[in-house]
N, C-alpha and C. Protein backbone atom coordinates (compact mmCIF):
# COMPACT_ATOMS: atom_id res chain seq x y z
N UNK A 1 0.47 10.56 9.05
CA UNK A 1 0.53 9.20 8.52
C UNK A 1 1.37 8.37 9.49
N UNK A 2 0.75 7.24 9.52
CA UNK A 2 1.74 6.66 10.73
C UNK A 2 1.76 5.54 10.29
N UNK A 3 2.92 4.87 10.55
CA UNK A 3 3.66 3.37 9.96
C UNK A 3 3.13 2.26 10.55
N UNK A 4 3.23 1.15 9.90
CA UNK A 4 2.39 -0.41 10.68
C UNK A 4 3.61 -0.96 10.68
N UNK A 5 4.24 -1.52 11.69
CA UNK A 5 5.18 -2.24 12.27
C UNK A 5 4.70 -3.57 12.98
N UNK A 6 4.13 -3.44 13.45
CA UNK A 6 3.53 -5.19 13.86
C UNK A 6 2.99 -6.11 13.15
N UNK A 7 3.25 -7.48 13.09
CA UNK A 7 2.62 -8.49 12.60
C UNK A 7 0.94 -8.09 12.40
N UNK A 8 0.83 -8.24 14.08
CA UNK A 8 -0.88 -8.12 13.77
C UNK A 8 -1.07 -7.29 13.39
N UNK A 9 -0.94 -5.81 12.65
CA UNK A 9 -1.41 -5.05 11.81
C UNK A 9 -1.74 -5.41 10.55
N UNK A 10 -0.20 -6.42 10.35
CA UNK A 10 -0.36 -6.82 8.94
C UNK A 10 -1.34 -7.49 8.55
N UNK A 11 -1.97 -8.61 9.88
CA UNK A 11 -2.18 -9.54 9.45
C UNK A 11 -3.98 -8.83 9.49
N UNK A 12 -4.14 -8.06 10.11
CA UNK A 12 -5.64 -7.13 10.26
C UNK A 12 -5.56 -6.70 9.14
N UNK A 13 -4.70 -5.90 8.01
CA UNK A 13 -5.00 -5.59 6.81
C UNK A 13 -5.14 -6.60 5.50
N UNK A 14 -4.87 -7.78 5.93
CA UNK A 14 -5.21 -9.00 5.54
C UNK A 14 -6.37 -8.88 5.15
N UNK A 15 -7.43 -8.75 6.09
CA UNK A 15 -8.59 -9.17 6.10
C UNK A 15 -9.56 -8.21 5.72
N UNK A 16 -9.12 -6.81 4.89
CA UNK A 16 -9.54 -6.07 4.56
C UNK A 16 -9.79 -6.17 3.10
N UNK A 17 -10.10 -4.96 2.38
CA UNK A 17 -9.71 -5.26 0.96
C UNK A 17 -9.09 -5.34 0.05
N UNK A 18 -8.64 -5.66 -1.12
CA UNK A 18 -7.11 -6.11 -1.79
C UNK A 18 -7.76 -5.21 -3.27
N UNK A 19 -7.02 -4.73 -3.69
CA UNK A 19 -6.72 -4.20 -4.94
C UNK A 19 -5.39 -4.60 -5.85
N UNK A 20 -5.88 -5.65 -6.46
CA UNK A 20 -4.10 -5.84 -7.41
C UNK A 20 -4.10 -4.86 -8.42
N UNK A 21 -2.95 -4.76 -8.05
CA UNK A 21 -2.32 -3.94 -9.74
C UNK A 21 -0.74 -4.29 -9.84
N UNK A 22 -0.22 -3.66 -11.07
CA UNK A 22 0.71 -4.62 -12.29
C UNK A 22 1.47 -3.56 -10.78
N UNK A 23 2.63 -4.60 -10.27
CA UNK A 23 3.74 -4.24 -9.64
C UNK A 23 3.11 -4.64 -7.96
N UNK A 24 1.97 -4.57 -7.61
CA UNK A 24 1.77 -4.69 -6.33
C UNK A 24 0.22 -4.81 -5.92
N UNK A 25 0.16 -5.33 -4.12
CA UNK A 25 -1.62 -5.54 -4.26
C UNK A 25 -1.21 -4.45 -3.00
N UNK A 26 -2.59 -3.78 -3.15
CA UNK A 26 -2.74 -2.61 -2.14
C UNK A 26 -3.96 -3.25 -1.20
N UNK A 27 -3.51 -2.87 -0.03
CA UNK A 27 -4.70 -3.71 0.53
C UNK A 27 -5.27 -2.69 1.80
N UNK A 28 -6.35 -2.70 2.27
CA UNK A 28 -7.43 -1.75 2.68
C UNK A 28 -8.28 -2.00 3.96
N UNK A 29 -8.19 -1.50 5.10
CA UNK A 29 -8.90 -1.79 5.73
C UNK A 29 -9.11 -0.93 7.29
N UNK A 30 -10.05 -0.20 7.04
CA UNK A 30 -10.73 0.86 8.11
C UNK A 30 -10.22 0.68 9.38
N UNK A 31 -9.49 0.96 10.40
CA UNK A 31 -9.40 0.50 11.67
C UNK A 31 -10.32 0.42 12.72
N UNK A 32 -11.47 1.90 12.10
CA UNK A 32 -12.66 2.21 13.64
C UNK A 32 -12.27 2.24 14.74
N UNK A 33 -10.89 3.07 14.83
CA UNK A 33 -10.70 3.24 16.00
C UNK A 33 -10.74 4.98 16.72
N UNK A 34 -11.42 5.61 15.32
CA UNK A 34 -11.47 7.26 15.94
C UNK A 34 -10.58 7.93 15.14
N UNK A 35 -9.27 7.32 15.20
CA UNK A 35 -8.33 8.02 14.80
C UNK A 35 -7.92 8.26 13.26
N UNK A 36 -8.15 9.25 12.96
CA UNK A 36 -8.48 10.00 11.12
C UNK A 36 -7.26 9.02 10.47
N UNK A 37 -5.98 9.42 10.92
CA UNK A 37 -4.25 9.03 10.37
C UNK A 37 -4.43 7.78 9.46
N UNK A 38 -4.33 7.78 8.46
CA UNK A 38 -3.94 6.47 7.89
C UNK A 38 -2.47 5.83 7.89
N UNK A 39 -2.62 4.74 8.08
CA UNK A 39 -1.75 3.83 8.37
C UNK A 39 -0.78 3.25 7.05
N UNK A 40 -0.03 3.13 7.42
CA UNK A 40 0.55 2.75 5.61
C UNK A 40 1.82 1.65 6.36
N UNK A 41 1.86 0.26 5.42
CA UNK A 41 2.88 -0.66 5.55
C UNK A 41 3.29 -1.19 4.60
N UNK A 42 4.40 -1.58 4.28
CA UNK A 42 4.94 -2.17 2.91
C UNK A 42 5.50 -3.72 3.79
N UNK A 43 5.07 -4.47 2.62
CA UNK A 43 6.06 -5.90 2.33
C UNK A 43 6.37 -6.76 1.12
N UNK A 44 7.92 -7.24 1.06
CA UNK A 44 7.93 -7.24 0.18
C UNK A 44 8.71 -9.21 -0.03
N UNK A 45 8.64 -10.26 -0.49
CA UNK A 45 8.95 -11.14 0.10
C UNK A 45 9.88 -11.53 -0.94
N UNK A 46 10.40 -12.87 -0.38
CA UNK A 46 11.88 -12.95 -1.11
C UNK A 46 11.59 -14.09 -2.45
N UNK A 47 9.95 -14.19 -2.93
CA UNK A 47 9.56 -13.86 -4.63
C UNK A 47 9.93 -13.19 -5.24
N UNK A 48 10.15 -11.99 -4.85
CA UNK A 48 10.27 -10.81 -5.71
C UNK A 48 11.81 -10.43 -6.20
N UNK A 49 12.48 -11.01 -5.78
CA UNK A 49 14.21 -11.06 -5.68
C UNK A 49 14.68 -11.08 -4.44
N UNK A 50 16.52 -10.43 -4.57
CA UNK A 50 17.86 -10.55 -3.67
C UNK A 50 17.00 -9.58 -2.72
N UNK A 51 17.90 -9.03 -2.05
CA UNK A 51 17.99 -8.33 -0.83
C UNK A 51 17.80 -6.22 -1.57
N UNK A 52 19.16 -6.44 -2.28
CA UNK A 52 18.93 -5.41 -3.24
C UNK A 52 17.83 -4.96 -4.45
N UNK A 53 17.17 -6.04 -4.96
CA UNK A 53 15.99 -5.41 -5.27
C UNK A 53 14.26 -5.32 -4.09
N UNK A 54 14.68 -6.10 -3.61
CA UNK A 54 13.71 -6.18 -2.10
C UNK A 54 13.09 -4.43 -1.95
N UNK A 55 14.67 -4.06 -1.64
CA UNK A 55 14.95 -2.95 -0.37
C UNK A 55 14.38 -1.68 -1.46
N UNK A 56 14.93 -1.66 -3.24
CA UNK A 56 14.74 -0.75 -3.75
C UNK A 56 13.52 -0.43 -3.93
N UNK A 57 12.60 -2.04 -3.88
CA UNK A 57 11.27 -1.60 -4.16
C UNK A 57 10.71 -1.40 -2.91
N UNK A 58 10.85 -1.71 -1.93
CA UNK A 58 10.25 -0.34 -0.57
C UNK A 58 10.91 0.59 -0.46
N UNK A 59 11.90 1.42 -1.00
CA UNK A 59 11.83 2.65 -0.99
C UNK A 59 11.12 3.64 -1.75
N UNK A 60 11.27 2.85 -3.15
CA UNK A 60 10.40 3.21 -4.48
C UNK A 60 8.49 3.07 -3.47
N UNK A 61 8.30 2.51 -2.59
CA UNK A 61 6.87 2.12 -1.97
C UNK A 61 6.80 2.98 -0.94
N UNK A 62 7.57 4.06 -0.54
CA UNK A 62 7.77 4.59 0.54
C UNK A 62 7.70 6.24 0.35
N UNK A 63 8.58 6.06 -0.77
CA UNK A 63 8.57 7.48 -1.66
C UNK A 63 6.84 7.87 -1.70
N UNK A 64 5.98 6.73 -3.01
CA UNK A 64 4.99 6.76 -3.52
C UNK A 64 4.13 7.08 -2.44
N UNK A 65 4.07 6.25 -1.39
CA UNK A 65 3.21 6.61 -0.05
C UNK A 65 3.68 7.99 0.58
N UNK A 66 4.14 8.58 0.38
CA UNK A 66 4.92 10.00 0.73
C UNK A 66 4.03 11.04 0.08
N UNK A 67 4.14 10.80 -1.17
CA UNK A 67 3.28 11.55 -2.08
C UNK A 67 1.80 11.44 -2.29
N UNK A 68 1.18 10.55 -2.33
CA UNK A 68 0.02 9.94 -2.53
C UNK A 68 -0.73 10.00 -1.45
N UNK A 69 -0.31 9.15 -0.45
CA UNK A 69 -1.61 8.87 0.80
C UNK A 69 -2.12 9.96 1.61
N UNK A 70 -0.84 10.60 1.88
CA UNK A 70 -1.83 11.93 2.41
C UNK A 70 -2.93 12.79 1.79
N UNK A 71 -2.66 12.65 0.70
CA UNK A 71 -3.50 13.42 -0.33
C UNK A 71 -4.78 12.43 -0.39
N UNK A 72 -4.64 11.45 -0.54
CA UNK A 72 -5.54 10.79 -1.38
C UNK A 72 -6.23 9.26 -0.68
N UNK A 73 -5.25 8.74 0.30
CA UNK A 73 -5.68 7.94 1.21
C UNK A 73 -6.83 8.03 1.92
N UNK A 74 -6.99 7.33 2.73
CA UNK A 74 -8.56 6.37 3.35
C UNK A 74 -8.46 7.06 4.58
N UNK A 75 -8.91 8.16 5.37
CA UNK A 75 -9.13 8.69 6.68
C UNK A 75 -9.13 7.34 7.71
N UNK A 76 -8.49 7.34 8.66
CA UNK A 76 -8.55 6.11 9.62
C UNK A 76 -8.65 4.69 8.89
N UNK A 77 -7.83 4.35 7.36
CA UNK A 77 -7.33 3.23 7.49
C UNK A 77 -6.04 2.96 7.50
N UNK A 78 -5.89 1.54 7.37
CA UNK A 78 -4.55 0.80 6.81
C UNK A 78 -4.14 0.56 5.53
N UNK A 79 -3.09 1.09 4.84
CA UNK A 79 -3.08 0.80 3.73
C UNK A 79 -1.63 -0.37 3.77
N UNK A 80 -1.61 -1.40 2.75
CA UNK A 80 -0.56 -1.95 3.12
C UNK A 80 -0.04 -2.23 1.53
N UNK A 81 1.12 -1.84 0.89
CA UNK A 81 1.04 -2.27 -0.36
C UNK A 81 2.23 -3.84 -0.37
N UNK A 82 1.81 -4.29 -1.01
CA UNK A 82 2.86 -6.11 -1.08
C UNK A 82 3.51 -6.01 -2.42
N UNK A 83 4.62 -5.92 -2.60
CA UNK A 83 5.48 -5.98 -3.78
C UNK A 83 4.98 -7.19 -4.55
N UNK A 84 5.50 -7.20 -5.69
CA UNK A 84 4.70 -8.24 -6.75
C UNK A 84 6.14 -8.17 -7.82
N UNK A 85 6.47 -9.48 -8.13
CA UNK A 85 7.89 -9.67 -9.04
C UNK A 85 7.30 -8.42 -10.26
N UNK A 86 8.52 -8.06 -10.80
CA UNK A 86 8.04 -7.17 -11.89
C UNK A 86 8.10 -5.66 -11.50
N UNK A 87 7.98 -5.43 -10.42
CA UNK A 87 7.33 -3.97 -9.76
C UNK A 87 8.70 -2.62 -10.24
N UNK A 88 9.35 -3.39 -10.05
CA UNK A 88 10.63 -2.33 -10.41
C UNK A 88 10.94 -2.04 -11.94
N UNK A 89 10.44 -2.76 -12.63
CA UNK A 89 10.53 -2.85 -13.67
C UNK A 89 9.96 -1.41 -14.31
N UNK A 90 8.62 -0.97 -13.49
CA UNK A 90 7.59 -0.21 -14.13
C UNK A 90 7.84 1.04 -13.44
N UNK A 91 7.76 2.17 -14.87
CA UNK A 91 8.53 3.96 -14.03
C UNK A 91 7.54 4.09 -13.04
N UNK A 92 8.33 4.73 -12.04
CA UNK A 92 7.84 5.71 -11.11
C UNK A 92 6.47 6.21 -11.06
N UNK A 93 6.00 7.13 -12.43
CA UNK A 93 5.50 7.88 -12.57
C UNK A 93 4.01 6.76 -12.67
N UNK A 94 4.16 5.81 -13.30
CA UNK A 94 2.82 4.82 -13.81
C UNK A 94 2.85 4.07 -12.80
N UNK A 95 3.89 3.96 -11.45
CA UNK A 95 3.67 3.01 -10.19
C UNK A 95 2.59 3.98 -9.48
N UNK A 96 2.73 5.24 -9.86
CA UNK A 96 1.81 6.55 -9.07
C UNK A 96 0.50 6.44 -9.69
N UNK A 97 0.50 6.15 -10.48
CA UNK A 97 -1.08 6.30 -11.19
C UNK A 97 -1.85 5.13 -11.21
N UNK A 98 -1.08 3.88 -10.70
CA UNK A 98 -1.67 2.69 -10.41
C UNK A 98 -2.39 2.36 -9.07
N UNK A 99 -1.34 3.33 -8.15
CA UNK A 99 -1.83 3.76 -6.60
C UNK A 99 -2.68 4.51 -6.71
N UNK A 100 -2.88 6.01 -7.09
CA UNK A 100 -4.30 6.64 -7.29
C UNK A 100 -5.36 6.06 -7.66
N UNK A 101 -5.21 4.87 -8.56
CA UNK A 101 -6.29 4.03 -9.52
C UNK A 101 -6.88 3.48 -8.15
N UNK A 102 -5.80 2.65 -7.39
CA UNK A 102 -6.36 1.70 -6.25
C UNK A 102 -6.91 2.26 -5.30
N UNK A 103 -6.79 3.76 -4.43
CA UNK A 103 -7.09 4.21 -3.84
C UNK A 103 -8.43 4.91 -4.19
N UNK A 104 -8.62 4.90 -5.60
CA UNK A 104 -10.03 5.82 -5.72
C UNK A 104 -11.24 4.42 -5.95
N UNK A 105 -10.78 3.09 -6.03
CA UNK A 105 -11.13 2.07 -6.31
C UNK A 105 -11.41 1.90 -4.46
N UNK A 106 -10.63 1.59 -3.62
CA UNK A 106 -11.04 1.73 -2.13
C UNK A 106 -11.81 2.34 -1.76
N UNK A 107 -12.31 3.70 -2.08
CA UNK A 107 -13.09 4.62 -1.62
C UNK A 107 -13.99 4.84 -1.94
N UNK A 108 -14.70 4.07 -3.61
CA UNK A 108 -16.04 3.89 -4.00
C UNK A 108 -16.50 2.42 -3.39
N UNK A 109 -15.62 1.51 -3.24
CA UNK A 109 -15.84 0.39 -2.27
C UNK A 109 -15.82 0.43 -0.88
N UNK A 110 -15.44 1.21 -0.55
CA UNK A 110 -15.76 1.49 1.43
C UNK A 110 -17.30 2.61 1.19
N UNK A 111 -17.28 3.20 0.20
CA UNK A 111 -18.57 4.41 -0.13
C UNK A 111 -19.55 3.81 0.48
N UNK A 112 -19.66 2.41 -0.12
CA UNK A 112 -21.02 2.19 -0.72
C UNK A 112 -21.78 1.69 1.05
């Protein structure tokens, strides 16, 4: 799994596909560049609160992508999830099952 650090990554998963769900939008988009690794980026903007809830909810987004994407992620895409006010609010366990939801939702929509 390898991390998106550049703007223009971000802004290429932009233009992919978006999945909202309650806490965050997951967003999707194939690179075609060969390479299987999916890509995973978090952002989180200063809607969502201080500095201290910012930071907790990309770790809480970092964890989840830890667990999840390898398993269950998009072979050679980008996944990028965007914090959404509220997100911390909601356990752990149902932030995980909202990501599986979105990811199996990506993969009958890239299917087709």
């Amino acid at each position: 799994m390898r991390t998106l650090s550049k703007r223009s990554e971000f802004l290429a998963a932009n233009r992919g596909l978006r999945f909202p769900m309650p806490g965050f939008v997951l967003l999707v988009r194939p690179r075609g560049d060969g390479d299987d690794a999916p890509g995973i980026g978090f952002t989180v903007s200063k809607k969502v609160g201080n500095a201290v809830t910012r930071n907790r909810m990309k770790r809480r987004f970092r964890a989840l992508a830890r667990a999840v994407i390898p398993a269950r992620g998009i072979a050679g895409a980008d996944h990028v999830m965007i914090g959404r006010p509220g997100g911390n609010d909601i356990a752990f366990a149902e932030l995980g099952e909202h990501l599986d939801s979105a990811l199996q939702r990506a993969a009958r929509k890239l299917a087709k």
